[in-house]
C-alpha atoms as a PDB file:
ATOM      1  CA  UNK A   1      -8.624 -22.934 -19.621  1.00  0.00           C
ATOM      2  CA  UNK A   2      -5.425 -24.704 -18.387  1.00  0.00           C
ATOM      3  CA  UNK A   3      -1.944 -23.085 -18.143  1.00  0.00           C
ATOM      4  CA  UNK A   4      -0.656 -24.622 -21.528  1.00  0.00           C
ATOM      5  CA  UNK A   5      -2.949 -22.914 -23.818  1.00  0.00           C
ATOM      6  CA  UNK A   6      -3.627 -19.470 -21.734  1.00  0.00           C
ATOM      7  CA  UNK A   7      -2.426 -16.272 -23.096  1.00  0.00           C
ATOM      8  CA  UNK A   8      -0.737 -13.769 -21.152  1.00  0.00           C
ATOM      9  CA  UNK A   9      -0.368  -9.608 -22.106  1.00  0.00           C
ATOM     10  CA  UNK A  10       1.257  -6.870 -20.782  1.00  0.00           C
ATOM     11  CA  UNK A  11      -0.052  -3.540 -20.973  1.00  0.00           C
ATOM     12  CA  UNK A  12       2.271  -0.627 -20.064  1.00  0.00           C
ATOM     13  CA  UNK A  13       0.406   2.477 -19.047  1.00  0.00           C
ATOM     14  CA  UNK A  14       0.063   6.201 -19.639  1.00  0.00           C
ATOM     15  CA  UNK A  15      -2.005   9.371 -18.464  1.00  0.00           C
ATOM     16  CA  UNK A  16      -4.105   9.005 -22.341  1.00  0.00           C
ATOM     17  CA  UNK A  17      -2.703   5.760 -23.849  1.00  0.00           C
ATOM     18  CA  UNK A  18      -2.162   2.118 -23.135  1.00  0.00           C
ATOM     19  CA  UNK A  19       0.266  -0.154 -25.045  1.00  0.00           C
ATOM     20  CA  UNK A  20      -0.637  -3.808 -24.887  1.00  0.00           C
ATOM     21  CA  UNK A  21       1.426  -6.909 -26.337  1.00  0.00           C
ATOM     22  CA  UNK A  22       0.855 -10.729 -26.152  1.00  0.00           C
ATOM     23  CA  UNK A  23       3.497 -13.129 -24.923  1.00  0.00           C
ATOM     24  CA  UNK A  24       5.052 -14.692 -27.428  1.00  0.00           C
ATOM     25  CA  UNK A  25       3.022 -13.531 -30.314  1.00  0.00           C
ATOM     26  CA  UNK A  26       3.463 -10.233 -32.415  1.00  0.00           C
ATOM     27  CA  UNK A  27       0.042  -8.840 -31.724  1.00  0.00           C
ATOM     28  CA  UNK A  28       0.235  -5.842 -30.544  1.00  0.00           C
ATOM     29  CA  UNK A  29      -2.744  -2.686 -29.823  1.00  0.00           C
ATOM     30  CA  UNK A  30      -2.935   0.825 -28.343  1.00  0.00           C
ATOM     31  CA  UNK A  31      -5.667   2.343 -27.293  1.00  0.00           C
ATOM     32  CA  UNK A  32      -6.676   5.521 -25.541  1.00  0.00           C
ATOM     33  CA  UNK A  33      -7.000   5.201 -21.138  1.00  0.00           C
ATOM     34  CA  UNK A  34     -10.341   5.868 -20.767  1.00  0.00           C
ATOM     35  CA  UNK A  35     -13.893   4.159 -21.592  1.00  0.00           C
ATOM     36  CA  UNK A  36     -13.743   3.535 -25.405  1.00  0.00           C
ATOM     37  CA  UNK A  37     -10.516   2.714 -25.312  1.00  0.00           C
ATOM     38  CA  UNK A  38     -10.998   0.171 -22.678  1.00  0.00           C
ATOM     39  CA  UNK A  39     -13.889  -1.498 -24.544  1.00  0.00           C
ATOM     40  CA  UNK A  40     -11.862  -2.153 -27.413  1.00  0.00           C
ATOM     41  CA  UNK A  41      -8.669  -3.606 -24.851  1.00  0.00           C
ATOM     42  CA  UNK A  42     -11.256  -5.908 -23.871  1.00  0.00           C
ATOM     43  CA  UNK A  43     -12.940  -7.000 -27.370  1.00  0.00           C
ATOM     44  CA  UNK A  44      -9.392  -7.108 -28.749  1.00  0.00           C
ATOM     45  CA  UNK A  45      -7.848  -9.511 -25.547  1.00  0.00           C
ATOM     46  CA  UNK A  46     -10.668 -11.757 -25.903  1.00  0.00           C
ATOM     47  CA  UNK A  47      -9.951 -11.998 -29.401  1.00  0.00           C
ATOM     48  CA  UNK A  48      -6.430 -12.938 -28.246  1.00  0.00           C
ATOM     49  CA  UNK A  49      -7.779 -15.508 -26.005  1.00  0.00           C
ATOM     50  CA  UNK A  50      -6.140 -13.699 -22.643  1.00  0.00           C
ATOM     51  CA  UNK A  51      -7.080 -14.270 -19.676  1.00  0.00           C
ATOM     52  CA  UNK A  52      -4.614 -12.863 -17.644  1.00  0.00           C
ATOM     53  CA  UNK A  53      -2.872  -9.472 -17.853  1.00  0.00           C
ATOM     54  CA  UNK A  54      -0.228  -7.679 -16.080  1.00  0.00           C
ATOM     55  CA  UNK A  55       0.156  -3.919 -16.170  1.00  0.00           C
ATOM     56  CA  UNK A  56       2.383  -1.782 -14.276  1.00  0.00           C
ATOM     57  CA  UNK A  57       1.516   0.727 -11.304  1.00  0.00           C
ATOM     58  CA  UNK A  58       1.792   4.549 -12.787  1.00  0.00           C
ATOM     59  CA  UNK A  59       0.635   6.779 -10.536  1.00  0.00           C
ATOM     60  CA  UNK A  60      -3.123   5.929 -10.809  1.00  0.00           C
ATOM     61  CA  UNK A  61      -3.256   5.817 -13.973  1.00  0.00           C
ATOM     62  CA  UNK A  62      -3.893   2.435 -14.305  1.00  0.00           C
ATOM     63  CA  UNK A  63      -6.583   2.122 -12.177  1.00  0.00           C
ATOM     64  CA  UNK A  64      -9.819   2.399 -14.499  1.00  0.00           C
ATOM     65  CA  UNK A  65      -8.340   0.062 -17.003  1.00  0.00           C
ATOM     66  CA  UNK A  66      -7.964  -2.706 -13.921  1.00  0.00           C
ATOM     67  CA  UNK A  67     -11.301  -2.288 -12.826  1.00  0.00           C
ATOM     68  CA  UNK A  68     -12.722  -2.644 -16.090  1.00  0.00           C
ATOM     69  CA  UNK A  69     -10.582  -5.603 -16.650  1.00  0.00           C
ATOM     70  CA  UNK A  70     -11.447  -7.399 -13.811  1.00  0.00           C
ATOM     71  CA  UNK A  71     -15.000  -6.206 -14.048  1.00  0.00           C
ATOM     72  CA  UNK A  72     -15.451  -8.344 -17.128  1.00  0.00           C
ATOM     73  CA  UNK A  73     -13.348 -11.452 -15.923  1.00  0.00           C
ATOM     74  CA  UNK A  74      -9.757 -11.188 -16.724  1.00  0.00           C
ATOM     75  CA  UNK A  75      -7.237 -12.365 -14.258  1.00  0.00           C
ATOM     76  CA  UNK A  76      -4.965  -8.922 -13.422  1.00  0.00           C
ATOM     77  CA  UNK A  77      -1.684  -8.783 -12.217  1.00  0.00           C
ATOM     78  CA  UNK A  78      -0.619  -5.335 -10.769  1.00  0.00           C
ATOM     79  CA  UNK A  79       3.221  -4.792 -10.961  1.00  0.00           C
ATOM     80  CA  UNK A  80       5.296  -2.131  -8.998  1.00  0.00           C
ATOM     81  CA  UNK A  81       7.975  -0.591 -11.230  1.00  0.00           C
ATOM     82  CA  UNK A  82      10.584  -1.991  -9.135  1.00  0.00           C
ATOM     83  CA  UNK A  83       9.415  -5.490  -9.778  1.00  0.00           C
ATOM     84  CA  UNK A  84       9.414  -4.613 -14.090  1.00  0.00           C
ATOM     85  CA  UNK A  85      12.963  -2.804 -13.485  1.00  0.00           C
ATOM     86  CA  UNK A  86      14.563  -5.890 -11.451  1.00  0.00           C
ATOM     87  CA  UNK A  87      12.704  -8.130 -14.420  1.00  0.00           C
ATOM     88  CA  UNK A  88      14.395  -5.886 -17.546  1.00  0.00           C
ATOM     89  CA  UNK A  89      18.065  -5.896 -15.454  1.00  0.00           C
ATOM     90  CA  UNK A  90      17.289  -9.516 -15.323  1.00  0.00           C
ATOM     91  CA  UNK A  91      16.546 -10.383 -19.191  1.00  0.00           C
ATOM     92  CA  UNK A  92      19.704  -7.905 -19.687  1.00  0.00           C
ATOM     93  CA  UNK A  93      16.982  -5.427 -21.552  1.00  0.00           C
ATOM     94  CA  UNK A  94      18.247  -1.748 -21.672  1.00  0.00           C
ATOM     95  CA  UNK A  95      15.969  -0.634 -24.772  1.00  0.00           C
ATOM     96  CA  UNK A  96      13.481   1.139 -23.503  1.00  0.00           C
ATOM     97  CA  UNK A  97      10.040   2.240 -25.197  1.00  0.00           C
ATOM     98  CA  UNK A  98       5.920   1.790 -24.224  1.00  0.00           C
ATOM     99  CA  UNK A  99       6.338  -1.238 -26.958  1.00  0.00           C
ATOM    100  CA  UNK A 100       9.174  -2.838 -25.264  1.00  0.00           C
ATOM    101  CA  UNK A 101       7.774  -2.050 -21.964  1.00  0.00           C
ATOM    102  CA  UNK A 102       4.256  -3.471 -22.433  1.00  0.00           C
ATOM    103  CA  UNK A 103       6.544  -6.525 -24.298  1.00  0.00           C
ATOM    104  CA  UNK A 104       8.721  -6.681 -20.721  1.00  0.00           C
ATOM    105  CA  UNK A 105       5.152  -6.757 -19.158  1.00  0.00           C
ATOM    106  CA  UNK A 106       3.841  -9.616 -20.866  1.00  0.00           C
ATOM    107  CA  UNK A 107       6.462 -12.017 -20.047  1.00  0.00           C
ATOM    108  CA  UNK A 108       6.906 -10.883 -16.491  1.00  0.00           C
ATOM    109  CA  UNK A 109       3.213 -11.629 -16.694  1.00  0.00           C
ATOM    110  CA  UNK A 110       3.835 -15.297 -18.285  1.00  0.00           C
ATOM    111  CA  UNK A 111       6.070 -16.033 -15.495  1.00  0.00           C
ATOM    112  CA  UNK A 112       3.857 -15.641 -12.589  1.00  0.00           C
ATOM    113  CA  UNK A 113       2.859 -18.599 -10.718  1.00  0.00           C
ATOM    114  CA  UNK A 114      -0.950 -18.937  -9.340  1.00  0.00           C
ATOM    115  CA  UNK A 115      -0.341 -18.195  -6.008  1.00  0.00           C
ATOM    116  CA  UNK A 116       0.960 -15.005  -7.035  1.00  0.00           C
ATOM    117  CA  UNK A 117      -2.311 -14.068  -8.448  1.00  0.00           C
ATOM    118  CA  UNK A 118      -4.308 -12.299  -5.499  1.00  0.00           C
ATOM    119  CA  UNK A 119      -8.050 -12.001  -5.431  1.00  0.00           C
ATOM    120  CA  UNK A 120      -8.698  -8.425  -6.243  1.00  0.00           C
ATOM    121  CA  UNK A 121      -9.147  -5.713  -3.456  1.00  0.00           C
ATOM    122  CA  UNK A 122     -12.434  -4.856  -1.632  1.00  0.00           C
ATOM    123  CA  UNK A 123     -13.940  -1.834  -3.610  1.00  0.00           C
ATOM    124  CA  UNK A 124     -15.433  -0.822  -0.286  1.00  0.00           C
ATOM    125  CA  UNK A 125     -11.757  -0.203   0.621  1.00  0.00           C
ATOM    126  CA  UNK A 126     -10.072   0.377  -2.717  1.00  0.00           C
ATOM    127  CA  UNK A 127     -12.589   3.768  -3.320  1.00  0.00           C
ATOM    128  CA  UNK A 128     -11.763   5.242  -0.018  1.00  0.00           C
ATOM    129  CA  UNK A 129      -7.974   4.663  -0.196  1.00  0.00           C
ATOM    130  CA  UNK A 130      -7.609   8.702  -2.269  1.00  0.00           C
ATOM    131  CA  UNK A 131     -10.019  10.493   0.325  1.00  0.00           C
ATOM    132  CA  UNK A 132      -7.358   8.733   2.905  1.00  0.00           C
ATOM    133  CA  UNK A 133      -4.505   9.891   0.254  1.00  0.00           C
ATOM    134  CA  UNK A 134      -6.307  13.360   1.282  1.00  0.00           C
ATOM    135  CA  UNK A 135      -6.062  13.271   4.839  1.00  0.00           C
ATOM    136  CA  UNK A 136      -2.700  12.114   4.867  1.00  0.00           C
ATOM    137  CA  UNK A 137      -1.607  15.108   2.666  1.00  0.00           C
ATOM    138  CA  UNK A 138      -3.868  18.008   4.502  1.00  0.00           C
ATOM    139  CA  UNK A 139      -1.687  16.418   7.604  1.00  0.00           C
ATOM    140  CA  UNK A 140       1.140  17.312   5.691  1.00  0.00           C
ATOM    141  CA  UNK A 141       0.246  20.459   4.418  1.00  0.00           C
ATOM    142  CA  UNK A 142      -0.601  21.506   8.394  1.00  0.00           C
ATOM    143  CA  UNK A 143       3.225  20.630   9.533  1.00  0.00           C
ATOM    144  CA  UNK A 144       4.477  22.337   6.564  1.00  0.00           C
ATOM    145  CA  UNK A 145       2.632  25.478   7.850  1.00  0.00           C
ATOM    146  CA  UNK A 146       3.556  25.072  11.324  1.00  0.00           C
ATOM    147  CA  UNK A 147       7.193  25.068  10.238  1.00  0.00           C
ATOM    148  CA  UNK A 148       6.605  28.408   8.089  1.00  0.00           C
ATOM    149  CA  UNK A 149       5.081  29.358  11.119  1.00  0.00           C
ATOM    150  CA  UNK A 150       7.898  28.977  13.967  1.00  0.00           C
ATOM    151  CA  UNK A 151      10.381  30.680  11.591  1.00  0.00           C
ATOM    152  CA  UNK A 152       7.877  33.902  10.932  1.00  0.00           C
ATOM    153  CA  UNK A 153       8.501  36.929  13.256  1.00  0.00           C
ATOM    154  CA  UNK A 154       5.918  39.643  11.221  1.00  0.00           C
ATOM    155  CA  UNK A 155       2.542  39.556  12.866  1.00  0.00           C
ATOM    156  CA  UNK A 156       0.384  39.842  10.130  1.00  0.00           C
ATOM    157  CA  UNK A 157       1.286  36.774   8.619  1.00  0.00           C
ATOM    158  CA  UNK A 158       1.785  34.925  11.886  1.00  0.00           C
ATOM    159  CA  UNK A 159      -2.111  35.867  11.280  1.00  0.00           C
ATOM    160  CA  UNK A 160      -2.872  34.269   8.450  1.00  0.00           C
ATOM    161  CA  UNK A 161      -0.604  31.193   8.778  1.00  0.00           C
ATOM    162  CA  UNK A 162      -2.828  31.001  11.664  1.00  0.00           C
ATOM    163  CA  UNK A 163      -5.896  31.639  10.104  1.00  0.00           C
ATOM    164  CA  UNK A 164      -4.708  28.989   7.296  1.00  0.00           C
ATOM    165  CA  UNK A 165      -3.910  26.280  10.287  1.00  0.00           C
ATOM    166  CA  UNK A 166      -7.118  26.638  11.950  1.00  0.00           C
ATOM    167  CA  UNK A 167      -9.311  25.988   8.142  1.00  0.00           C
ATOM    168  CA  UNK A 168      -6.927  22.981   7.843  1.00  0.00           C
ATOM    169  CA  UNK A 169      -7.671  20.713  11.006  1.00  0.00           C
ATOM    170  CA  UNK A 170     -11.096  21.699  10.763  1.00  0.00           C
ATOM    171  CA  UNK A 171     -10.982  20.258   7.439  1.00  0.00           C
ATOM    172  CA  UNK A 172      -9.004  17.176   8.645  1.00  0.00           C
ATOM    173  CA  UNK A 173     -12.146  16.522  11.358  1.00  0.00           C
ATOM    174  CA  UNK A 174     -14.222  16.671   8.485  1.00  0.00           C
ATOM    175  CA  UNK A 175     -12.993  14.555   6.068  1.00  0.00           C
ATOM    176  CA  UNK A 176     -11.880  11.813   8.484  1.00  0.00           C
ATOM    177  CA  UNK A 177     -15.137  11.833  10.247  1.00  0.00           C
ATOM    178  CA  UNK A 178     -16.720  11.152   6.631  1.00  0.00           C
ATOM    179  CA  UNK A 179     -14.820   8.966   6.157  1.00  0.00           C
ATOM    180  CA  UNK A 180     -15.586   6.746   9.253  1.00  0.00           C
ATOM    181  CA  UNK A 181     -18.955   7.081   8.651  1.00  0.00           C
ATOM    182  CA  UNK A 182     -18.438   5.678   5.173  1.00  0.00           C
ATOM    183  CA  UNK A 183     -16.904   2.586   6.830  1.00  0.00           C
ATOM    184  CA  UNK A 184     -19.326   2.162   9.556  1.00  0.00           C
ATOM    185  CA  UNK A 185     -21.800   1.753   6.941  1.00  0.00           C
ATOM    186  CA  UNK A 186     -20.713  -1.512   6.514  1.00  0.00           C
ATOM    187  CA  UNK A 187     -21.213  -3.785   9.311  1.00  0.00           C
ATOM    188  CA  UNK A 188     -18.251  -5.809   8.610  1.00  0.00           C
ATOM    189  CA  UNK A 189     -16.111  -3.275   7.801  1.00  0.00           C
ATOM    190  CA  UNK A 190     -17.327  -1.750  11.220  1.00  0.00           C
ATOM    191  CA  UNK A 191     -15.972  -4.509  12.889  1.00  0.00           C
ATOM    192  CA  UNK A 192     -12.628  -4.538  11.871  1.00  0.00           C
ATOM    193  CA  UNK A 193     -12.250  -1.282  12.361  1.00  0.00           C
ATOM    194  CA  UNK A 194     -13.275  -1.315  16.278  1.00  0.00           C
ATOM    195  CA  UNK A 195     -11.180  -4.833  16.467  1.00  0.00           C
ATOM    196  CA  UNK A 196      -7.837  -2.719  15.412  1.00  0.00           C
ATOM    197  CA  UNK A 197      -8.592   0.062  17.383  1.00  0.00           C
ATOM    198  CA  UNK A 198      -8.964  -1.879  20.125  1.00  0.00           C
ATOM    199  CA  UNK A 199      -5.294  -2.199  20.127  1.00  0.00           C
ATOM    200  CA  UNK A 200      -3.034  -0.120  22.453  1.00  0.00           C
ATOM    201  CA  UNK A 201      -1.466   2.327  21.164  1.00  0.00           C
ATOM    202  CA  UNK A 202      -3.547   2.324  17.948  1.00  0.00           C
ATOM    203  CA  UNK A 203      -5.800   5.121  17.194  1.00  0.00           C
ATOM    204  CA  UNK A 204      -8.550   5.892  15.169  1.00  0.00           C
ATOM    205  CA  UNK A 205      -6.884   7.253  12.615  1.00  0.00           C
ATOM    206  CA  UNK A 206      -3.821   4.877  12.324  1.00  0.00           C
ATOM    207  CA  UNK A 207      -6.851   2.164  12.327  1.00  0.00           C
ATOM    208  CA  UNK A 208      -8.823   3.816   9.519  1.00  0.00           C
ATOM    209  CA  UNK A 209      -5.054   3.213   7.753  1.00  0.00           C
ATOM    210  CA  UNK A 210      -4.889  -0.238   8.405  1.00  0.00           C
ATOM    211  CA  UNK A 211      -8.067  -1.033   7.426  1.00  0.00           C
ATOM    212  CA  UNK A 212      -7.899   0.902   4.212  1.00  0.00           C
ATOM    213  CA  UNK A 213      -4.433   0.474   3.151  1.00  0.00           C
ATOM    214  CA  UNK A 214      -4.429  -3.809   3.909  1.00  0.00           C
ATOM    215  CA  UNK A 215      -8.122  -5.049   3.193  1.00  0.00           C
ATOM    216  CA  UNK A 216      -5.818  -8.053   3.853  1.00  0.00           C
ATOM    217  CA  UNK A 217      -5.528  -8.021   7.789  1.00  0.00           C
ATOM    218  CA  UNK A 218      -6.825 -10.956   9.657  1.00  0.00           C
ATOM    219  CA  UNK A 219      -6.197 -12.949   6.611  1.00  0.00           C
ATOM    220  CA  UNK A 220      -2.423 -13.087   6.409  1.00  0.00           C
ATOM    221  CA  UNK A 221       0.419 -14.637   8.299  1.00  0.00           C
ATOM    222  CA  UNK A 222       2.498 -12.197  10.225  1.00  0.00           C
ATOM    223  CA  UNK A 223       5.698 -12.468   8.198  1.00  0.00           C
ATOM    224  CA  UNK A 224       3.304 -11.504   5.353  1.00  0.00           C
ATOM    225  CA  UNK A 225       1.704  -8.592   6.858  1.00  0.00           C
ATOM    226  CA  UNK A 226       5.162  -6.845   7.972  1.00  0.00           C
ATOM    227  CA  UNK A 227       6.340  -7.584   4.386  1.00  0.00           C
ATOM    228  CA  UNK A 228       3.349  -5.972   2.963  1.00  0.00           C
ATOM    229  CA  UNK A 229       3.750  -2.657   5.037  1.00  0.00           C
ATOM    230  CA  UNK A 230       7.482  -2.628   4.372  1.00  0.00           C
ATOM    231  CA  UNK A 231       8.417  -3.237   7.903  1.00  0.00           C
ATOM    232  CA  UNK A 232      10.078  -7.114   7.742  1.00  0.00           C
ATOM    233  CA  UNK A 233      14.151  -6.759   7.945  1.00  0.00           C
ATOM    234  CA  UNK A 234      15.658  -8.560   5.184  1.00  0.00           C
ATOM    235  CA  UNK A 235      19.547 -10.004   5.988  1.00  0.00           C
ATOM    236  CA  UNK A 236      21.961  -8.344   4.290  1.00  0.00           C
ATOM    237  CA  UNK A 237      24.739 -11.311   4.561  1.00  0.00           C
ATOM    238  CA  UNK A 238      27.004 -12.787   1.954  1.00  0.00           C
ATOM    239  CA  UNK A 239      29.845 -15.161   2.592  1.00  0.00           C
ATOM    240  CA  UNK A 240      31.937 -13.290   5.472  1.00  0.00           C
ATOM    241  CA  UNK A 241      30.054 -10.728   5.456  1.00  0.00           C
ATOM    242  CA  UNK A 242      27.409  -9.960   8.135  1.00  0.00           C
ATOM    243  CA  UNK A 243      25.229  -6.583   7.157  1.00  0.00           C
ATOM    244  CA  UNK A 244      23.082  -5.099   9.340  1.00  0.00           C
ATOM    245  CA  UNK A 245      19.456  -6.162   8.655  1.00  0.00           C
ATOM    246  CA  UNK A 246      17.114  -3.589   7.157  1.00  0.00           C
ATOM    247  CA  UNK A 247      13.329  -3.097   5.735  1.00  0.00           C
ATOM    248  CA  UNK A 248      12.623  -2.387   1.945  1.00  0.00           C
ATOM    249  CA  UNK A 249       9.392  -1.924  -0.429  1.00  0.00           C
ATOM    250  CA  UNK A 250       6.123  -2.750   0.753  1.00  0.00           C
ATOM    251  CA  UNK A 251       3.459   0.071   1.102  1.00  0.00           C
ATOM    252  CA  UNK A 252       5.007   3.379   2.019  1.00  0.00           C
ATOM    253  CA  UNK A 253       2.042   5.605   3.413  1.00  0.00           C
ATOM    254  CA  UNK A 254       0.824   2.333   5.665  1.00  0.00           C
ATOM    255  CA  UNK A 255       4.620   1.913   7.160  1.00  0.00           C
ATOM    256  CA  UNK A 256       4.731   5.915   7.461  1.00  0.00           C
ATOM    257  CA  UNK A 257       1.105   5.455   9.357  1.00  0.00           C
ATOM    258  CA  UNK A 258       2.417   2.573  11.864  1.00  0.00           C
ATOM    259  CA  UNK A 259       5.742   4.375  12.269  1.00  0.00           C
ATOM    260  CA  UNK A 260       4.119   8.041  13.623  1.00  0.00           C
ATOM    261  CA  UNK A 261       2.226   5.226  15.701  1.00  0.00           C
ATOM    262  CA  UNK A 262       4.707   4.025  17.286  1.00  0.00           C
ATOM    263  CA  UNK A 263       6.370   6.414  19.420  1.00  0.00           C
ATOM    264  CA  UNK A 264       3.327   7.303  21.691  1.00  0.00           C
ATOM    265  CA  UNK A 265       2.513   3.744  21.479  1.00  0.00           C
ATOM    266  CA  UNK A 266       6.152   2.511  23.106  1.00  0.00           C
ATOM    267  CA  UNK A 267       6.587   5.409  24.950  1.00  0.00           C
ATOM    268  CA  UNK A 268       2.926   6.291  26.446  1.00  0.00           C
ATOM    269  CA  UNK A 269       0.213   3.677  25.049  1.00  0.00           C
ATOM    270  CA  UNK A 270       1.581   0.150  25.275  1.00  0.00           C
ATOM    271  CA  UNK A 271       3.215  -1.819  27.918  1.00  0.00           C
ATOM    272  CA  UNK A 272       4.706  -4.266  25.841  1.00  0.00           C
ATOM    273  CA  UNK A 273       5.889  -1.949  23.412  1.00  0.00           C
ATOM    274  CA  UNK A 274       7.445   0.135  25.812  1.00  0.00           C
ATOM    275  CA  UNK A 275       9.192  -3.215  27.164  1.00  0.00           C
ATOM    276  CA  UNK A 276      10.029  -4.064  23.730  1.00  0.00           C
ATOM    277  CA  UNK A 277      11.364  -0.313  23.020  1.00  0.00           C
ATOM    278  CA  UNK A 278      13.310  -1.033  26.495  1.00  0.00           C
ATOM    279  CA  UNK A 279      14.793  -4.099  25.634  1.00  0.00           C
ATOM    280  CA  UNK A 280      15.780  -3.335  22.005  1.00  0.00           C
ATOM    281  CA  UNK A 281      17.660  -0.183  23.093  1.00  0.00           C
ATOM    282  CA  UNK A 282      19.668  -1.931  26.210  1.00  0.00           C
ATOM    283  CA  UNK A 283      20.979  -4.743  23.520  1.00  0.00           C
ATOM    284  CA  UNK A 284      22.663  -1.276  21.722  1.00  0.00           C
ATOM    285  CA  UNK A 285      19.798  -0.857  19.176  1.00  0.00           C
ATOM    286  CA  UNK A 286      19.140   2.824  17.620  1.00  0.00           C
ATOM    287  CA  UNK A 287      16.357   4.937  18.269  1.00  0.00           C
ATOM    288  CA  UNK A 288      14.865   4.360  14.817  1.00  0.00           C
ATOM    289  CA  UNK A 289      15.214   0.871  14.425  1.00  0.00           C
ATOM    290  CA  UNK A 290      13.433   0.123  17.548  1.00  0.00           C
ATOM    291  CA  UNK A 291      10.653   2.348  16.825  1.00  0.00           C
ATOM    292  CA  UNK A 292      10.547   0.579  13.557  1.00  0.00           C
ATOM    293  CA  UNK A 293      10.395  -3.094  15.587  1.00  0.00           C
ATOM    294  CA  UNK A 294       7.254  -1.402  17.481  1.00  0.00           C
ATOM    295  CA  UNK A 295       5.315  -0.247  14.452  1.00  0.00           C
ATOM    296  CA  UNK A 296       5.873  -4.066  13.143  1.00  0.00           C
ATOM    297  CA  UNK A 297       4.888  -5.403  16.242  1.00  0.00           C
ATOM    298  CA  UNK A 298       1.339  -3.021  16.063  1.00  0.00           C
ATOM    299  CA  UNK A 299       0.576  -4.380  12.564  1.00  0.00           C
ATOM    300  CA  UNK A 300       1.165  -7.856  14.139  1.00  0.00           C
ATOM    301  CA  UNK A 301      -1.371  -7.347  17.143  1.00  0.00           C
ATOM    302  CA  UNK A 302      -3.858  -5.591  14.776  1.00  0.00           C
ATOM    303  CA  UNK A 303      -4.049  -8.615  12.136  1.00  0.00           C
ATOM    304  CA  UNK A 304      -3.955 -10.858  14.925  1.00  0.00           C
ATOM    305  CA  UNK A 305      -7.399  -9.119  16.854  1.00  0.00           C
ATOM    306  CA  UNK A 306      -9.049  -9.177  13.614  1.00  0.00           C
ATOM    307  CA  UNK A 307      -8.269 -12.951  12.307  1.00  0.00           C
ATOM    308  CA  UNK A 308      -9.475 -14.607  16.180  1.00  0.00           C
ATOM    309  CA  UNK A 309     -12.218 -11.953  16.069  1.00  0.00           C
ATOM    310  CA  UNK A 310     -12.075 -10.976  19.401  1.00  0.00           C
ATOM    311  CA  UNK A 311     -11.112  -7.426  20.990  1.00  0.00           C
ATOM    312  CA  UNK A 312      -7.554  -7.066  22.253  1.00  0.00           C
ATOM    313  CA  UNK A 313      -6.612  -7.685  25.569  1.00  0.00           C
ATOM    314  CA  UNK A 314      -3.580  -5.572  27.483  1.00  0.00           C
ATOM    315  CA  UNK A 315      -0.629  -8.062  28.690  1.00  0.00           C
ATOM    316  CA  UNK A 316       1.914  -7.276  31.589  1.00  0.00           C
ATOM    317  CA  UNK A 317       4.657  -5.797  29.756  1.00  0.00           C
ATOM    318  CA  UNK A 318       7.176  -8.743  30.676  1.00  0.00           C
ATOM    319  CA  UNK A 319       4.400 -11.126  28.201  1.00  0.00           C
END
């Protein structure tokens, strides 16, 4: 079907309803989020003669209803809110309702060029992405504990912060180990996984992130990949005015993964990180910023090992 005659929708989404419009057009449909509801969003957008639909990230919420959607052959376009809110301030909309929204939705849709539509994500890797969620979060929950835990001066429940602590890692093991051994199943999948760990500095758990969190690596150039993870500085200059350059956006719990990776990777792990760290902080960088260069600089040796295929091999740290 070519461009001309193709039908775009938005569909704005909630925890048990979606609102769906067509571009230009005043149909309009909601539905409940779940699996009769979806059925009749697809009967009723064929009827409408769309192909592609945008919708909104909301928490998860969405998901099902993309699956489904791309399941039976519809084009999908998955929007952050920042990227609707920038379109809204942009069409000088301020009204704001699930009508309007799936309405804003449908003509951010309309506007997308092709190479903005992205084939969709491994499932292989798109399923395991909440049990990661999980281990990210029982990580969390242990250095909340430990920080209860350094303040607490009564004995007993030095005990069971203890007690707590201990059930927590050996949960951790647990789930990332099953994890793992989901991924080895697949012998591709297997692959990438040993060719990013194979990096310096790079663990086995920062690797499981890569993999999981950017099904794209290997695939991508490196500007892309750092703009992806939210680690590419953007210039901040305008006229006179020279702003110090900084990162934005991209995908939070992947930079927050390469970040924690960084310091025993410049520090400990990595020759040329640590020559990198060295020669970023003699030029009067900050301690953050540099560590921020390294973590871009890991995601840049990981998607390079994995598009040549071949294991990474340690340079002198003056390379």
């Amino acid at each position: 079907m070519s461009q001309s005659i193709m039908a775009y929708a938005g569909i704005d989404t909630g925890k048990h309803k979606l609102d769906v419009a067509v571009h230009g057009a005043k149909a309009r449909l909601q539905v409940t989020n779940d699996e009769a509801g979806h059925a009749k969003l697809v009967t009723w957008l064929r009827r409408q003669r769309v192909r592609r639909a945008g919708i909104e990230a909301s928490g998860g919420y969405e998901k099902a209803v993309v699956a489904r959607l791309r399941q039976d052959g519809f084009e999908v376009v998955v929007f952050q809110p920042a990227q609707v809110r920038a379109y809204a301030r942009y069409r000088l909309q301020r009204a704001k309702n699930d009508r309007i929204d799936a309405t804003l939705i449908a003509a951010c849709t309309a506007d997308c060029e092709d190479e903005d539509i992205h084939a969709p994500p491994d499932p292989r890797l798109a399923n395991r992405a909440e049990q990661l969620t999980l281990i990210e979060q029982i990580t969390e929950d242990i250095a909340r504990l430990e920080t209860r835990r350094a303040s607490c001066r009564d004995d007993a429940i030095l005990r069971h912060w203890d007690l707590e602590i201990r059930r927590l890692k050996q949960e951790l093991k647990r789930q990332l180990a099953g994890l793992v051994a989901e991924l080895r199943q697949h012998p591709d999948l297997a692959q990438r996984l040993d060719l990013i760990e194979s990096v310096s500095g790079i663990g086995l758990r920062t690797a499981v992130a890569i993999l999981v969190r950017m099904p794209e690596i290997g695939s991508l150039s490196r500007e892309k990949a750092a703009a992806l993870a939210g680690l590419a500085p953007y210039d901040d200059d305008s006229g006179d005015h020279h702003g110090e350059r900084h990162i934005a956006g991209g995908r939070q719990r992947l930079r927050n993964s390469l970040f924690n990776a960084a310091l025993p990777a410049a520090f400990r792990w990595n020759p040329q990180l640590a020559a990198l760290y060295r020669r970023l902080s003699a030029k009067g960088k900050a301690h953050k910023l540099a560590l921020i260069a390294c973590a871009r600089k890991l995601l840049i040796f990981a998607n390079a090992v994995v598009a040549r295929g071949s294991p990474w091999v340690q340079k002198s740290a003056e390379c």
